[in-house]
Protein backbone atom coordinates (compact mmCIF):
# COMPACT_ATOMS: atom_id res chain seq x y z
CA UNK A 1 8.46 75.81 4.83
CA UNK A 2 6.75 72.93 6.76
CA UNK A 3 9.37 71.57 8.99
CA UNK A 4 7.94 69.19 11.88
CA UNK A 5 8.99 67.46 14.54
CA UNK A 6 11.81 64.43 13.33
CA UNK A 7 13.17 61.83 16.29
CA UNK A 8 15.58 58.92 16.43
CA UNK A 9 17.68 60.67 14.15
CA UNK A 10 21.26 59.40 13.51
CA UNK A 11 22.82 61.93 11.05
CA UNK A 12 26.29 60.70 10.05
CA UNK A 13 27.76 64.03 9.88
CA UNK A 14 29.15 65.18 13.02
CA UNK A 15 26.62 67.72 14.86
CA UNK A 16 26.77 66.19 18.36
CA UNK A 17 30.09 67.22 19.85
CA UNK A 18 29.88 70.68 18.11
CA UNK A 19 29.07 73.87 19.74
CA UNK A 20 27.14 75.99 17.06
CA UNK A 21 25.83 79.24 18.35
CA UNK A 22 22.28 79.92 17.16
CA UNK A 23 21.92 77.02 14.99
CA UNK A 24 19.17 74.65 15.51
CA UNK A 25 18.59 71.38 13.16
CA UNK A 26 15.45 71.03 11.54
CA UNK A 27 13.84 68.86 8.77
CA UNK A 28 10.74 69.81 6.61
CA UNK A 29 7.68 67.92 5.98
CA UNK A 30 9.13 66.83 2.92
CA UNK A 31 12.11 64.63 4.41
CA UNK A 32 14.23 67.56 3.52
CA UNK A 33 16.55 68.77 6.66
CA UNK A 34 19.24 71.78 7.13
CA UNK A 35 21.04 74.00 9.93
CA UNK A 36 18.32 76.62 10.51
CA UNK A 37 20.36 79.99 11.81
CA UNK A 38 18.12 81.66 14.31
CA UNK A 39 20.68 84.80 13.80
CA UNK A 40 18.60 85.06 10.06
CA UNK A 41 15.38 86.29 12.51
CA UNK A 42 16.92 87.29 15.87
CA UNK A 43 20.16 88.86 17.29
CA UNK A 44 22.54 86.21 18.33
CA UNK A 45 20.97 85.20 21.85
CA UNK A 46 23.59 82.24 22.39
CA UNK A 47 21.04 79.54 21.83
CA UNK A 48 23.14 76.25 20.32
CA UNK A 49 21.90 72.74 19.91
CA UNK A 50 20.32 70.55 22.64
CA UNK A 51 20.16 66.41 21.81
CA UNK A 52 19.33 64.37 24.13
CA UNK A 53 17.72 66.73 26.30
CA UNK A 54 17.19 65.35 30.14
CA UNK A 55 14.39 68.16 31.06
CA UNK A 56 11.79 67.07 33.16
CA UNK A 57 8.99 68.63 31.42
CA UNK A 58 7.32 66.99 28.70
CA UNK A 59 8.30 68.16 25.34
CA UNK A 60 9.32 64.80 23.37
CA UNK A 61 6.04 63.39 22.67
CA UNK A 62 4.37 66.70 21.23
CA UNK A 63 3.58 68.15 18.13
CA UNK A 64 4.27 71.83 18.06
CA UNK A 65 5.44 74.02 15.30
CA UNK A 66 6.89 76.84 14.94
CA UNK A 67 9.17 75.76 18.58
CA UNK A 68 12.03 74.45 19.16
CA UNK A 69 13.70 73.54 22.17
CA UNK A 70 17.29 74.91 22.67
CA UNK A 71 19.56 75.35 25.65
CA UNK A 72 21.30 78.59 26.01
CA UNK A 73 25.21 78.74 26.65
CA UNK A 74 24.50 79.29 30.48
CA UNK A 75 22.90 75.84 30.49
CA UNK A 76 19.42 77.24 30.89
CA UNK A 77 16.70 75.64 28.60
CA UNK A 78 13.68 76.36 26.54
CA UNK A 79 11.36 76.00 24.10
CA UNK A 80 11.87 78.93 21.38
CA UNK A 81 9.07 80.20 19.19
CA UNK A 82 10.08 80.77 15.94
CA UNK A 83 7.46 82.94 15.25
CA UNK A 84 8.32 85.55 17.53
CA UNK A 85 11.11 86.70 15.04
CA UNK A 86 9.16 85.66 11.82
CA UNK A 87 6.10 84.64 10.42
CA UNK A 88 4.55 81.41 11.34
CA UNK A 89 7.24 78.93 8.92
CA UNK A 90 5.97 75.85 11.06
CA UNK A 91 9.34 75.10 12.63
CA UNK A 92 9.52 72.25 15.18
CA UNK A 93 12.59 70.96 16.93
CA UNK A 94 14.37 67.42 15.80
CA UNK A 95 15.64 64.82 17.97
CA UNK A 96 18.09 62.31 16.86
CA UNK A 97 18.31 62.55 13.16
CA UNK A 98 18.88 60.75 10.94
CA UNK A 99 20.43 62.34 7.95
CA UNK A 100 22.85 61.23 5.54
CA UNK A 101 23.83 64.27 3.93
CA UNK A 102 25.87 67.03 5.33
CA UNK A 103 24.23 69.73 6.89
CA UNK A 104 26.73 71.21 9.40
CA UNK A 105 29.10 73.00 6.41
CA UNK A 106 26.09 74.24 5.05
């Protein structure tokens, strides 16, 4: 499914005060972006969104896929590997979007 790493996003739909269990934004190679739900490849393990992110080690600048780097309702962080629940899909984790569409209802 190609997604890679997207950052300085702005999406004008309203994803950054929400709390949304297991839901991690993503876009594709392609431009194309959407609300993947981890819960499709893993039990619910209370991972939800993380923008922003203050961690002190170095994530931002790196191309990884098939991770993405969530926070889990306890506050602890870290970066998730996709293809521990599912084939290698080339996930990677967005920062600051900047979508026009609506994802969130999705």
């Amino acid at each position: 499914m190609g997604y890679v790493e997207t950052f300085n996003c702005t999406c004008s739909h309203p994803t950054w005060g929400m709390q949304r269990p297991s839901i991690v934004h993503v876009h594709t190679q392609h431009g194309v972006c959407r609300d993947l739900q981890l819960y499709m490849f893993t039990p619910n393990m209370g991972y939800v969104e993380t923008f922003n992110c203050t961690c002190s080690h170095p994530t931002w600048g790196m191309q990884r896929p098939s991770i993405v780097h969530v926070h889990t309702r306890h506050g602890v962080c870290r970066d998730l590997q996709l293809y521990m629940f599912t084939p290698n899909m080339g996930h990677a984790e967005t920062c600051n979007c900047t979508c026009s569409h609506q994802t969130w209802s999705m």
